[in-house]
C-alpha atoms as a PDB file:
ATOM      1  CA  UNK A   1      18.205  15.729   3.241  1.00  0.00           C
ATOM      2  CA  UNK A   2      15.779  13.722   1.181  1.00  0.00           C
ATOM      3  CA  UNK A   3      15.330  10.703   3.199  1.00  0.00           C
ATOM      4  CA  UNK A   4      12.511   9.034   5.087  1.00  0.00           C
ATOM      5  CA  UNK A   5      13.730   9.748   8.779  1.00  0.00           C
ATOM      6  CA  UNK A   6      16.487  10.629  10.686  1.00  0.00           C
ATOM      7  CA  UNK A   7      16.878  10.611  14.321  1.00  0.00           C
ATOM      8  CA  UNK A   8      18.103  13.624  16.288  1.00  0.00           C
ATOM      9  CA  UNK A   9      20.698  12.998  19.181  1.00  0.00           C
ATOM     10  CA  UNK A  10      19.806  10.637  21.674  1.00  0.00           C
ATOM     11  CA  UNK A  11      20.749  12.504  24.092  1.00  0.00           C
ATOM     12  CA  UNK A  12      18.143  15.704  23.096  1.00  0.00           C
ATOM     13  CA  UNK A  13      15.310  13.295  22.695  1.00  0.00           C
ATOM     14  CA  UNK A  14      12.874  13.304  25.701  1.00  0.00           C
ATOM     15  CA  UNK A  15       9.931  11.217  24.004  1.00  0.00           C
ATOM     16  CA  UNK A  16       9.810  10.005  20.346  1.00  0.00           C
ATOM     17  CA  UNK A  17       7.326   7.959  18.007  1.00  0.00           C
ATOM     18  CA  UNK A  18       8.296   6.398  14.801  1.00  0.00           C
ATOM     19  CA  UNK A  19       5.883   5.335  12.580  1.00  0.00           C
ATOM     20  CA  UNK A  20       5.875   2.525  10.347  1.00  0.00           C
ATOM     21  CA  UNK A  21       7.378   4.035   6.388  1.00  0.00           C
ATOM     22  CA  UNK A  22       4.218   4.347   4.377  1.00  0.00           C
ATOM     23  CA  UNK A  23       5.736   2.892   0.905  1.00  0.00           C
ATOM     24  CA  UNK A  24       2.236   1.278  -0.229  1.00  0.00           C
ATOM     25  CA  UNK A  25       1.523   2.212  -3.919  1.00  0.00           C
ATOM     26  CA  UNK A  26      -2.220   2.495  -5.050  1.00  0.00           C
ATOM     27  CA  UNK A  27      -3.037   3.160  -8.792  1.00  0.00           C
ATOM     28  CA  UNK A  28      -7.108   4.320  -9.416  1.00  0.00           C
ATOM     29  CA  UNK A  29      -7.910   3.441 -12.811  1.00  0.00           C
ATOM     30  CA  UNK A  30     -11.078   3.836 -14.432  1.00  0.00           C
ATOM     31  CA  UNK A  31     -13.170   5.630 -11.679  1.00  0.00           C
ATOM     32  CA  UNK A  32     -16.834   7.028 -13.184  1.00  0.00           C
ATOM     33  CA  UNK A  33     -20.321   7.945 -11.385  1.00  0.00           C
ATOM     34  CA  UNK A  34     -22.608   6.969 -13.605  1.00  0.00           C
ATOM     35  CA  UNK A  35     -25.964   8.013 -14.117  1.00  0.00           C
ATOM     36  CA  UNK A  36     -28.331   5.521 -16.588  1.00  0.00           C
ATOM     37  CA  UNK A  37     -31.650   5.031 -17.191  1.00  0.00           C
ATOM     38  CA  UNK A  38     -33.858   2.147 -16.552  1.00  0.00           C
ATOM     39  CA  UNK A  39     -33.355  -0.106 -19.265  1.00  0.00           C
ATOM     40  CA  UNK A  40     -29.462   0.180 -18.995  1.00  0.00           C
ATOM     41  CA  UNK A  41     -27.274  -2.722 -19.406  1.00  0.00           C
ATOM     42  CA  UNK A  42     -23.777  -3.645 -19.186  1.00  0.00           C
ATOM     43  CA  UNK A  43     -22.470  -6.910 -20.722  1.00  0.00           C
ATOM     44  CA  UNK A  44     -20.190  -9.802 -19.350  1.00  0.00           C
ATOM     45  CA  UNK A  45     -17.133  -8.606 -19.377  1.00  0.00           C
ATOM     46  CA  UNK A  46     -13.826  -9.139 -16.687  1.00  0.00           C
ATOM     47  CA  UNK A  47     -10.746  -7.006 -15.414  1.00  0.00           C
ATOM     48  CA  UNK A  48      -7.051  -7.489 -14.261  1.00  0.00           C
ATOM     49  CA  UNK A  49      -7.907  -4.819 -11.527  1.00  0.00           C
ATOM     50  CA  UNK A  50     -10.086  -5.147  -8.469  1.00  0.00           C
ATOM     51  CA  UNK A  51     -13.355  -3.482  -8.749  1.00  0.00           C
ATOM     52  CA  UNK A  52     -15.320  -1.494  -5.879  1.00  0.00           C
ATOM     53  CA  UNK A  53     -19.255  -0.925  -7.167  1.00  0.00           C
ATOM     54  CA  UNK A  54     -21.115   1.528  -5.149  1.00  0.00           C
ATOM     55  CA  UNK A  55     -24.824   2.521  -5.845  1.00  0.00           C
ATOM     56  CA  UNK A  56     -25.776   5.879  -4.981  1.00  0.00           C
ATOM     57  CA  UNK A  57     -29.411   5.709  -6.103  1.00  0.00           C
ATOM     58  CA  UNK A  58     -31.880   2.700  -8.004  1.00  0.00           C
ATOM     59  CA  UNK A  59     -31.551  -0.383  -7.873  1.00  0.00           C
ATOM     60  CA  UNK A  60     -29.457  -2.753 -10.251  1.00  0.00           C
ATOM     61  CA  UNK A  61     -29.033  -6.533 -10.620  1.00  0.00           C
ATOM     62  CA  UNK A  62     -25.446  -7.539 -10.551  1.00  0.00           C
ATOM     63  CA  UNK A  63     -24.009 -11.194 -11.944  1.00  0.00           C
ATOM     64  CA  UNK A  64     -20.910 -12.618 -10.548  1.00  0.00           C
ATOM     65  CA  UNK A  65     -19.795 -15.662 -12.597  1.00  0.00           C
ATOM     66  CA  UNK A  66     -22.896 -18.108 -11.525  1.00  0.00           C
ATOM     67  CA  UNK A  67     -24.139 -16.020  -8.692  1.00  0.00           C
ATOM     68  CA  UNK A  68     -26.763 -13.093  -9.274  1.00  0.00           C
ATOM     69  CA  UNK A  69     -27.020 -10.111  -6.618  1.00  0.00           C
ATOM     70  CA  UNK A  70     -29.554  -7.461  -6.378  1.00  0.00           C
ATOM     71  CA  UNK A  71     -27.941  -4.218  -5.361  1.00  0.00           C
ATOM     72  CA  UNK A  72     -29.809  -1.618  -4.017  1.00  0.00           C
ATOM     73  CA  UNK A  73     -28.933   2.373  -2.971  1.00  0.00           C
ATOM     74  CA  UNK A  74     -25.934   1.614  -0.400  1.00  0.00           C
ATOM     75  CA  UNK A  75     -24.847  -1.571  -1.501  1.00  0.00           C
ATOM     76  CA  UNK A  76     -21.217  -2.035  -1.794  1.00  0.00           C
ATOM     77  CA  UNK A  77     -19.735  -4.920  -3.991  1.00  0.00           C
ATOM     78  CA  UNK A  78     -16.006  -6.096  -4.390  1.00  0.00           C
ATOM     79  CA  UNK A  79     -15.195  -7.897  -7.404  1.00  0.00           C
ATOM     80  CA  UNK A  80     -11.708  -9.462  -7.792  1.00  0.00           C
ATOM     81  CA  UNK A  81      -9.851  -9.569 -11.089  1.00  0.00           C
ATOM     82  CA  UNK A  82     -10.643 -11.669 -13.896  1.00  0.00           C
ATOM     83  CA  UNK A  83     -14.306 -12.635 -12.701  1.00  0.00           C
ATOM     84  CA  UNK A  84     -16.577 -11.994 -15.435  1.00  0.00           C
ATOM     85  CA  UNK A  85     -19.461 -10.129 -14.317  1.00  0.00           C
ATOM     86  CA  UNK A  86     -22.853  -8.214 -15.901  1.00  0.00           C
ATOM     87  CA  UNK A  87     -24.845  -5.584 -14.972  1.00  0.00           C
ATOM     88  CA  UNK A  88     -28.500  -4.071 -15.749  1.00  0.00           C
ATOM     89  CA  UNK A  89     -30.834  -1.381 -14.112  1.00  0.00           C
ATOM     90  CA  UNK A  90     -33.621  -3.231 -12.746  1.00  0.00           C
ATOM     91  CA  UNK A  91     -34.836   0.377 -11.112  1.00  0.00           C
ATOM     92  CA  UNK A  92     -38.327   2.445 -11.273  1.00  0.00           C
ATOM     93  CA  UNK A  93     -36.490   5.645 -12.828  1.00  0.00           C
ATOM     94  CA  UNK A  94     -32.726   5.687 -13.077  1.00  0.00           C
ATOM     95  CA  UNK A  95     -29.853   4.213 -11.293  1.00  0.00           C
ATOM     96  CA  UNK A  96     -26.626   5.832 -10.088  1.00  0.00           C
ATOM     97  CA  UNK A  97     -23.435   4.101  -9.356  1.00  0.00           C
ATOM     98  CA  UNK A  98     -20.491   4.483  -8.607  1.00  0.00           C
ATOM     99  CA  UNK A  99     -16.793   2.400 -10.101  1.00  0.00           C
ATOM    100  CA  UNK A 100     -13.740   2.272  -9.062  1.00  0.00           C
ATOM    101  CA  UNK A 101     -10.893   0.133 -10.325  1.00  0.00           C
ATOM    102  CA  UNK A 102      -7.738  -0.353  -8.418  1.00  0.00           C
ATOM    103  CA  UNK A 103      -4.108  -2.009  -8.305  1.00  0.00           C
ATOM    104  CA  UNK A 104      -2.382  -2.119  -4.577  1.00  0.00           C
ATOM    105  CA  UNK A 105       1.233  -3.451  -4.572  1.00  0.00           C
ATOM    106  CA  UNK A 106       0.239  -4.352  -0.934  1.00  0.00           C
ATOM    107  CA  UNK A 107       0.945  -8.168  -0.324  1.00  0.00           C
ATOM    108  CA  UNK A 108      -0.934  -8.095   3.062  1.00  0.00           C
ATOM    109  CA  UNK A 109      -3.657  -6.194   1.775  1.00  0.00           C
ATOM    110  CA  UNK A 110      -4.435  -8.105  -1.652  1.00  0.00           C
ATOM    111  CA  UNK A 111      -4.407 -11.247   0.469  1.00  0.00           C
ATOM    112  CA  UNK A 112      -7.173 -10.186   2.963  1.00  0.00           C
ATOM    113  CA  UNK A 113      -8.829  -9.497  -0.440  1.00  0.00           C
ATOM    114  CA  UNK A 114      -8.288 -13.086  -1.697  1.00  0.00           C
ATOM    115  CA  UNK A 115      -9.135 -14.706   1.630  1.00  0.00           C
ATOM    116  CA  UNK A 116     -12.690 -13.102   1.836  1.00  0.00           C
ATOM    117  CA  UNK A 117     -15.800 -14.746   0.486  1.00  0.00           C
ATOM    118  CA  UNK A 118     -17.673 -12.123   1.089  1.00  0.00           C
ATOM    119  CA  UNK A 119     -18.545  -9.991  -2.148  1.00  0.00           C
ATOM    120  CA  UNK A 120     -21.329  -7.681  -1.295  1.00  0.00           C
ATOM    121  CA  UNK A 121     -21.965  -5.494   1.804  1.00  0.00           C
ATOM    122  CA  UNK A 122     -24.964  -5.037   2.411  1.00  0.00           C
ATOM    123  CA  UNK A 123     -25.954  -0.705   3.467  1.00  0.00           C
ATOM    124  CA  UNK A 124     -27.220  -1.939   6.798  1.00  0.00           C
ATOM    125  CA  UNK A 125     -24.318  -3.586   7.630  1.00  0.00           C
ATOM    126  CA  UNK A 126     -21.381  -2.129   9.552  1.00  0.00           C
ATOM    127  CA  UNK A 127     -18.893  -2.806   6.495  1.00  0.00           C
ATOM    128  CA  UNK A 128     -21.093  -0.514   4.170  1.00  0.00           C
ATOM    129  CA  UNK A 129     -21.821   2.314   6.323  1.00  0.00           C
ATOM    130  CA  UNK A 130     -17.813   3.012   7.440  1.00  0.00           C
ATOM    131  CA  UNK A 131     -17.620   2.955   3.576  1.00  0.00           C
ATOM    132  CA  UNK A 132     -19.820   5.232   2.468  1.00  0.00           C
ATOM    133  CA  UNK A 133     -18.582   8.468   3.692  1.00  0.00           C
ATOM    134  CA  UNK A 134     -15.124   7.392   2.578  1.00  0.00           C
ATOM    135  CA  UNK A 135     -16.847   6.830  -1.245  1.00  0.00           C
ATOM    136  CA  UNK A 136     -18.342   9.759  -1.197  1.00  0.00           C
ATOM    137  CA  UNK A 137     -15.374  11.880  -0.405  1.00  0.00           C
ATOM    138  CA  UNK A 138     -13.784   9.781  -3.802  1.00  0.00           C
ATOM    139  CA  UNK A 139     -16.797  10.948  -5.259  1.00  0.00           C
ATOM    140  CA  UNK A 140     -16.784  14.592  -5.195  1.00  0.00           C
ATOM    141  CA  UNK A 141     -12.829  14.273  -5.059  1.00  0.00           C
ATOM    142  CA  UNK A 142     -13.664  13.099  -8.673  1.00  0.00           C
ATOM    143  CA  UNK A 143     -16.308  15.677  -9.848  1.00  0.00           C
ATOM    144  CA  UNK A 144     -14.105  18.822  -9.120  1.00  0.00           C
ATOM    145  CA  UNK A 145     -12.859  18.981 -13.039  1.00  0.00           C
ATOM    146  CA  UNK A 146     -12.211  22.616 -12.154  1.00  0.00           C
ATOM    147  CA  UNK A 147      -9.075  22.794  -9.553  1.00  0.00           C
ATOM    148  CA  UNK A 148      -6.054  22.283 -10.901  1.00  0.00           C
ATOM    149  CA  UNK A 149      -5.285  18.480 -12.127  1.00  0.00           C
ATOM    150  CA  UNK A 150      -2.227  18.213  -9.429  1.00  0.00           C
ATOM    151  CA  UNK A 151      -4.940  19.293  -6.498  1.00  0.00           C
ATOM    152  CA  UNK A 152      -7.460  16.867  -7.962  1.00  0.00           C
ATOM    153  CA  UNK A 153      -5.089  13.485  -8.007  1.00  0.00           C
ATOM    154  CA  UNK A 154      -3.538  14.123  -4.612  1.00  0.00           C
ATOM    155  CA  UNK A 155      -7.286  14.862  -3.040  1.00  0.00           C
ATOM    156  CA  UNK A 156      -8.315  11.304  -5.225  1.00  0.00           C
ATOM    157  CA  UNK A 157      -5.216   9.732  -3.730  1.00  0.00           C
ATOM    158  CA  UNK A 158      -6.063  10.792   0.245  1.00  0.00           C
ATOM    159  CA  UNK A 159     -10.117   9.718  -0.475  1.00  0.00           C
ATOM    160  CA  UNK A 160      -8.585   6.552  -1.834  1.00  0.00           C
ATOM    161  CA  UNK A 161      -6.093   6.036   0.686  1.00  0.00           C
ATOM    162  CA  UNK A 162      -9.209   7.080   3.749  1.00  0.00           C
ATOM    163  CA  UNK A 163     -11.346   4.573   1.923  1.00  0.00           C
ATOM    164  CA  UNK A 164      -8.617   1.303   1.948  1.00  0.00           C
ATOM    165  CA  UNK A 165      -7.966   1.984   5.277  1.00  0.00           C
ATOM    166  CA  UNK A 166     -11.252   1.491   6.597  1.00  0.00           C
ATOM    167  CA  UNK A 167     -11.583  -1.412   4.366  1.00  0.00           C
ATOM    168  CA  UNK A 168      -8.346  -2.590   5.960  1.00  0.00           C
ATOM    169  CA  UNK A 169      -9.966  -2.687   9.169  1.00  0.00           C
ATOM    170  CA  UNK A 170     -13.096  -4.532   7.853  1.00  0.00           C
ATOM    171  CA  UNK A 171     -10.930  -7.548   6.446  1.00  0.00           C
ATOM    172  CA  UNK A 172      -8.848  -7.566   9.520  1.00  0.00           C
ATOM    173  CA  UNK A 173     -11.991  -8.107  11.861  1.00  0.00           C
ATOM    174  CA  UNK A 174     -13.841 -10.440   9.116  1.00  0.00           C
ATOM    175  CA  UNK A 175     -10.458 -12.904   9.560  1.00  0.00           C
ATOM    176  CA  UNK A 176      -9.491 -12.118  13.153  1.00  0.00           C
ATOM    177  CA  UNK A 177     -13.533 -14.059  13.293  1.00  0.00           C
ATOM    178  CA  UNK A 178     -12.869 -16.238  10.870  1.00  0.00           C
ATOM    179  CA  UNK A 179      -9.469 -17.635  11.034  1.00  0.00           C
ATOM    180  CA  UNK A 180      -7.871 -16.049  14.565  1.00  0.00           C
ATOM    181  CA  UNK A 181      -4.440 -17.753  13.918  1.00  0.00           C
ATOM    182  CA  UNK A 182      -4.485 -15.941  10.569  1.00  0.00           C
ATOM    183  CA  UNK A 183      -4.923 -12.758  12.049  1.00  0.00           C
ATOM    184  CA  UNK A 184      -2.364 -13.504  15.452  1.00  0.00           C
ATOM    185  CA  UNK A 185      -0.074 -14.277  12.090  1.00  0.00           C
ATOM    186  CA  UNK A 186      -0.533 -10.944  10.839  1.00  0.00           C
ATOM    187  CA  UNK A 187      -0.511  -8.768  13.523  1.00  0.00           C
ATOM    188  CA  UNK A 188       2.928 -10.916  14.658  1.00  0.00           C
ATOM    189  CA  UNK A 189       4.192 -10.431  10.918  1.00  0.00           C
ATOM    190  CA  UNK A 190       3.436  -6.927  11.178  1.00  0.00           C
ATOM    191  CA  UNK A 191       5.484  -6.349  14.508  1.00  0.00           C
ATOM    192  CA  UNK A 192       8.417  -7.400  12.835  1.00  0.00           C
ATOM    193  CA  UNK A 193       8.033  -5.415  10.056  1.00  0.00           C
ATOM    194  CA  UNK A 194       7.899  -2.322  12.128  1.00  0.00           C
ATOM    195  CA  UNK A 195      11.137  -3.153  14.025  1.00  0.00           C
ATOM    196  CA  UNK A 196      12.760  -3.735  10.665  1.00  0.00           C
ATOM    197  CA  UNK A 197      11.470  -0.201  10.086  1.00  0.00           C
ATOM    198  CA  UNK A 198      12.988   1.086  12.964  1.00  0.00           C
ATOM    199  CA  UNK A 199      16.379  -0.796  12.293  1.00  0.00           C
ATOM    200  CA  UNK A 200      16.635   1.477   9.025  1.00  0.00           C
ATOM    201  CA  UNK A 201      14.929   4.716  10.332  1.00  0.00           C
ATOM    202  CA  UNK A 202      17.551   5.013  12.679  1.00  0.00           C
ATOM    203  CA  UNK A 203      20.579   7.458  11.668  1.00  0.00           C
ATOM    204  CA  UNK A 204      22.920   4.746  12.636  1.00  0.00           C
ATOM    205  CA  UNK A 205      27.050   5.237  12.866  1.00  0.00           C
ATOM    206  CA  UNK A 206      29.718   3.171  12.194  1.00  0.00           C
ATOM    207  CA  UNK A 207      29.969   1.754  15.468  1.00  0.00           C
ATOM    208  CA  UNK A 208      25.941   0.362  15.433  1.00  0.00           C
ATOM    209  CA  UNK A 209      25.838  -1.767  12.452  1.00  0.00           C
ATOM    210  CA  UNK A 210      22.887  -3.620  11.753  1.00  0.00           C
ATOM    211  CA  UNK A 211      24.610  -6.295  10.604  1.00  0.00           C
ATOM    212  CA  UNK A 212      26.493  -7.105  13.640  1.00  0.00           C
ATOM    213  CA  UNK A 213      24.529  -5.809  16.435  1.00  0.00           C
ATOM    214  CA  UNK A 214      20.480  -5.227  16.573  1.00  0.00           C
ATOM    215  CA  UNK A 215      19.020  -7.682  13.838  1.00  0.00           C
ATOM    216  CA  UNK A 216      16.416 -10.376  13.745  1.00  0.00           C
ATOM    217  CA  UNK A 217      17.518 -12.665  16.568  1.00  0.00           C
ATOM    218  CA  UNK A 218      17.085  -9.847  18.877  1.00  0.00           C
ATOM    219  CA  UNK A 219      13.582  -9.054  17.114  1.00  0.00           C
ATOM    220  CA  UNK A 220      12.894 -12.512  17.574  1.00  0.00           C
ATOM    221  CA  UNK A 221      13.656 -12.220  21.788  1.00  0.00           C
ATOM    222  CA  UNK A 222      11.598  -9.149  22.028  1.00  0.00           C
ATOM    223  CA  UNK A 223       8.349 -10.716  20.807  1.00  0.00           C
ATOM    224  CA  UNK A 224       9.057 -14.275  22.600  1.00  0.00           C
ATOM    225  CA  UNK A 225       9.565 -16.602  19.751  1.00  0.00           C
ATOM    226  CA  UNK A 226      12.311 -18.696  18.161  1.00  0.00           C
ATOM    227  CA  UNK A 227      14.093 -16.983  15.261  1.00  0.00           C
ATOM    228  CA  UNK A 228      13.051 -19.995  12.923  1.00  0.00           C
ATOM    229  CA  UNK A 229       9.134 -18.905  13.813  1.00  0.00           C
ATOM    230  CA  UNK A 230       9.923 -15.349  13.223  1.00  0.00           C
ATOM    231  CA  UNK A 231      11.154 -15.963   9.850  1.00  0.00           C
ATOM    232  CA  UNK A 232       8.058 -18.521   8.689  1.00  0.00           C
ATOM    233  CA  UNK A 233       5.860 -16.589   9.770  1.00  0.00           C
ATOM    234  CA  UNK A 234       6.968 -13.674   8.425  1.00  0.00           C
ATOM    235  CA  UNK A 235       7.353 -15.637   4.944  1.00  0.00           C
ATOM    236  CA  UNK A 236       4.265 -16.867   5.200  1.00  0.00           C
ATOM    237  CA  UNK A 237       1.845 -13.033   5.168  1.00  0.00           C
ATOM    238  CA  UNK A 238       4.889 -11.146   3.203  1.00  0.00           C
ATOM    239  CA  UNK A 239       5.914 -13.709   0.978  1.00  0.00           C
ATOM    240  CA  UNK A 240       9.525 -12.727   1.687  1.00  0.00           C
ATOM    241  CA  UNK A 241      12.166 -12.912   4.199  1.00  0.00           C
ATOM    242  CA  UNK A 242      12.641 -10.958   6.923  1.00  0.00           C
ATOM    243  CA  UNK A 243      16.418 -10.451   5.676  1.00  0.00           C
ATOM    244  CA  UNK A 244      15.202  -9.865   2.531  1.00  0.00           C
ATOM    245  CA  UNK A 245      12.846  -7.331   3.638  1.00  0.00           C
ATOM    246  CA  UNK A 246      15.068  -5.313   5.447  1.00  0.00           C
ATOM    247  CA  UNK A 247      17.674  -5.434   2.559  1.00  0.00           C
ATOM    248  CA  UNK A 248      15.018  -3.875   0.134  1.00  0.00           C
ATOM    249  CA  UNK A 249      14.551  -1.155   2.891  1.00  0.00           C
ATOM    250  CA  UNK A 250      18.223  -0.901   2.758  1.00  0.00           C
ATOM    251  CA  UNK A 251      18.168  -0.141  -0.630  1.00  0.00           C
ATOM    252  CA  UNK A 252      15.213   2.411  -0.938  1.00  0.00           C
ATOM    253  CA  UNK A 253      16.744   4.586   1.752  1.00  0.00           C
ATOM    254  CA  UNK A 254      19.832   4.116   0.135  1.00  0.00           C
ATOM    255  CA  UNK A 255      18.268   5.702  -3.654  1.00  0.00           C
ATOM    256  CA  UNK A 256      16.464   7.970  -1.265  1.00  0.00           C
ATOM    257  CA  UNK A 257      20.123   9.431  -0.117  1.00  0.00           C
ATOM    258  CA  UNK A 258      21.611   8.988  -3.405  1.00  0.00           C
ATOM    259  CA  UNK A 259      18.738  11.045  -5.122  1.00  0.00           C
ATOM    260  CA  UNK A 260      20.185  14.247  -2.500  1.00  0.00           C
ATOM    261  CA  UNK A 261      23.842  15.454  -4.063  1.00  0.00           C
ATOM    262  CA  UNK A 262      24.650  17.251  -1.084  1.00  0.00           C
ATOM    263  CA  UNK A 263      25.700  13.867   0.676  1.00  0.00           C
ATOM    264  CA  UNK A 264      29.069  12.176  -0.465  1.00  0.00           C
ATOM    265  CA  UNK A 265      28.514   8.647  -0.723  1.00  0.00           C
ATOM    266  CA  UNK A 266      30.815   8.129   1.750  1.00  0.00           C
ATOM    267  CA  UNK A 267      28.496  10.244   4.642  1.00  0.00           C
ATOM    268  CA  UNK A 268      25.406   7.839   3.180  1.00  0.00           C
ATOM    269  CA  UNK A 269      27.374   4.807   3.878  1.00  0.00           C
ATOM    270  CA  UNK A 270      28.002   6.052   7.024  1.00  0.00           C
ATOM    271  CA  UNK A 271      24.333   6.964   7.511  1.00  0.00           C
ATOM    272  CA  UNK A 272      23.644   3.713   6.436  1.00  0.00           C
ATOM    273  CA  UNK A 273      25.876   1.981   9.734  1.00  0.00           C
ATOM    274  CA  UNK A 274      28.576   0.625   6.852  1.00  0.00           C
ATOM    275  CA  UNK A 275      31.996   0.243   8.402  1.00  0.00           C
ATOM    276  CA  UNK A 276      33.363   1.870   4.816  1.00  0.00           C
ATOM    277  CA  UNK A 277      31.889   2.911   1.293  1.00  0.00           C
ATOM    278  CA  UNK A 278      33.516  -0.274  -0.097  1.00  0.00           C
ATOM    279  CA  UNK A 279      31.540  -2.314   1.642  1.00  0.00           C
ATOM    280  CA  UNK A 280      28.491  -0.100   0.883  1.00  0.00           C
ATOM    281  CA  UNK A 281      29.172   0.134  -2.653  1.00  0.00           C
ATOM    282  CA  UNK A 282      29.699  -3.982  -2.918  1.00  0.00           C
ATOM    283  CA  UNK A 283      25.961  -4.071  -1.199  1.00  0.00           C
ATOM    284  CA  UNK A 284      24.696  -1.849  -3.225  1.00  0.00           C
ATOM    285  CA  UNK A 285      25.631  -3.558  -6.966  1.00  0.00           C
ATOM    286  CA  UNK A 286      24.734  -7.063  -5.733  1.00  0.00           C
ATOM    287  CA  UNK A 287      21.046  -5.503  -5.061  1.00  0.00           C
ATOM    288  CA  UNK A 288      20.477  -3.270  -7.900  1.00  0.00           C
ATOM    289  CA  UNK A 289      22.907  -4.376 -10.606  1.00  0.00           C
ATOM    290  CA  UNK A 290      24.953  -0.660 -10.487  1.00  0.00           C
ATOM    291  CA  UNK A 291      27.249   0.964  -7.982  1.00  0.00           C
ATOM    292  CA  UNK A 292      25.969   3.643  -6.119  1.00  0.00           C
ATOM    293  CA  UNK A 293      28.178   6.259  -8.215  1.00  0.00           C
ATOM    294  CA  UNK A 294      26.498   5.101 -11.099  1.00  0.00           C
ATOM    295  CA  UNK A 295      23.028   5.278 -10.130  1.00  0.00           C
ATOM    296  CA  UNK A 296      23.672   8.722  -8.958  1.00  0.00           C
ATOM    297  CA  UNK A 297      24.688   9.839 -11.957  1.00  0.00           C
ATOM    298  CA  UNK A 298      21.480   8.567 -13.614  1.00  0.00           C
ATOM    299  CA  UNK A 299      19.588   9.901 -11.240  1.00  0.00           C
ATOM    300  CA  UNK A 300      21.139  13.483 -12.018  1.00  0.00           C
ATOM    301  CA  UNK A 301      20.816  13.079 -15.422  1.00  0.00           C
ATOM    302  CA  UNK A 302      17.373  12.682 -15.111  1.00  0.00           C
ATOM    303  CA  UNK A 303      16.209  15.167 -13.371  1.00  0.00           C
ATOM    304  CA  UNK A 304      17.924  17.787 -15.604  1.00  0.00           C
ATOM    305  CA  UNK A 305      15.584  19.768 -17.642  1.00  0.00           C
ATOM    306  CA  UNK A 306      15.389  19.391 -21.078  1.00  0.00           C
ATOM    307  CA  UNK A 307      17.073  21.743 -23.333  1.00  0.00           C
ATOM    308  CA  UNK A 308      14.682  23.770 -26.117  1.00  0.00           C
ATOM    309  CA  UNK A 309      16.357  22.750 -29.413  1.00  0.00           C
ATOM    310  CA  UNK A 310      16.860  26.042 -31.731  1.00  0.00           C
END
């Protein structure tokens, strides 16, 4: 059944742990370990993606708008998009460095990004050293031009995903000691995102809708706040409702089932916790524009090979 998770029955389950869906999506564009020699030099230019610039070996000066950094061998430097920026090899012999570019559809994530004002790590610090294993796995990820293309994009995908997720961890700290409220907001946002999770993960039955039984009010009495503070805050680190949030899970799981035609639409609705496929099929076009039948048949359609014209 192609779907994220589905429960077994209650009544056979002695322990169980659900984890959060992963559905972040990172796109690596541009990465390149360069070697150059001394009097190397790379002109003011800017980019709509975030840049991560690692040096490996040398020594190079880096300018950031009006500020001018010298970056030696494990120096790490962040550089958000559209900030002009120039680079030159200010090194004995030659410099080696390392550049990745990145897009993260991440909301929490890119804002920890926009919140620091911190642009270089320095290699003593704690930052750059829980980095550098995690760039050098990118790194020779990136150099095996041998193994098959598919092998060499998922291991650039897991060194990517290793690498975010310790620099996760190194934003979270820098604005739990910052800004604590900001990071009690986060860590409460995220809570309810989980449970929201857990409201869809579940294989629910037409007699545990969550529409008229577990939804956010109870989420709300769990964590000990008002269900007016539940949704601001929630608003305020996803930039979306909690409502609106779990509607979009809704409708992922729902493609997710649609995508499998072993499942009538009628068992997915039921999946789903909809009393009928009427009422699925009504939520269904007001979020995507189709009915469900339709979309299926798209989906099919698509994944049909295409036939060699004689």
């Amino acid at each position: 059944m192609s779907t994220s998770f589905i429960s077994p029955e209650w009544g056979l389950s002695v322990s169980e742990t659900v984890c959060p869906d992963v559905q972040t999506s990172v796109n690596l564009l541009g990465i390149h370990m360069r070697e150059v020699s001394r009097d190397w030099e790379c002109p003011s230019h800017a980019h709509h993606q975030y840049e991560i610039n690692y040096v490996l070996q040398g020594t190079q000066q880096m300018k950031i708008g009006d500020y001018s950094y010298v970056q030696q061998a494990g120096d790490l430097v962040i550089l958000p998009p559209g900030v002009h920026h120039m680079s030159r090899s200010i090194s004995e012999g030659t410099l080696v460095y390392v550049c990745i570019h990145f897009e993260m559809n991440d909301r929490v994530f890119l804002s920890l990004l926009e919140r620091t004002n911190q642009l270089i790590f320095r290699k003593n610090s704690l930052a750059a050293k829980q980095i550098e294993p995690c760039i050098m796995k990118l790194v020779q990820a990136a150099e095996h031009g041998g193994q098959h293309m598919i092998t060499r994009r998922i291991r650039l995908q897991a060194a990517s995903f290793e690498l975010f997720s310790v620099l996760w961890e190194i934003l979270l700290n820098e604005a739990a000691q910052a800004s604590p409220s900001t990071y009690a907001h986060m860590e409460l946002a995220h809570q309810i995102a989980a449970r929201l999770q857990a409201i869809v993960s579940r294989n629910l039955t037409e007699e545990e809708r969550p529409e008229s039984h577990y939804g956010i009010d109870d989420i709300a009495a769990e964590l000990g706040i008002s269900p007016s503070h539940c949704n601001r805050i929630f608003h305020q680190v996803f930039a979306i409702s909690p409502r609106s949030y779990l509607s979009n899970l809704v409708l992922h799981k729902s493609k997710l089932l649609l995508a499998d035609p072993h499942m009538s639409i009628q068992d997915i609705a039921t999946t789903l916790g909809y009393r009928d496929i009427a009422h699925f099929s009504r939520q269904f076009k007001r979020w995507s524009g189709i009915s469900p039948s339709h979309y299926r048949k798209t989906q099919l359609h698509m994944s049909q090979p295409l036939e060699a014209e004689v």
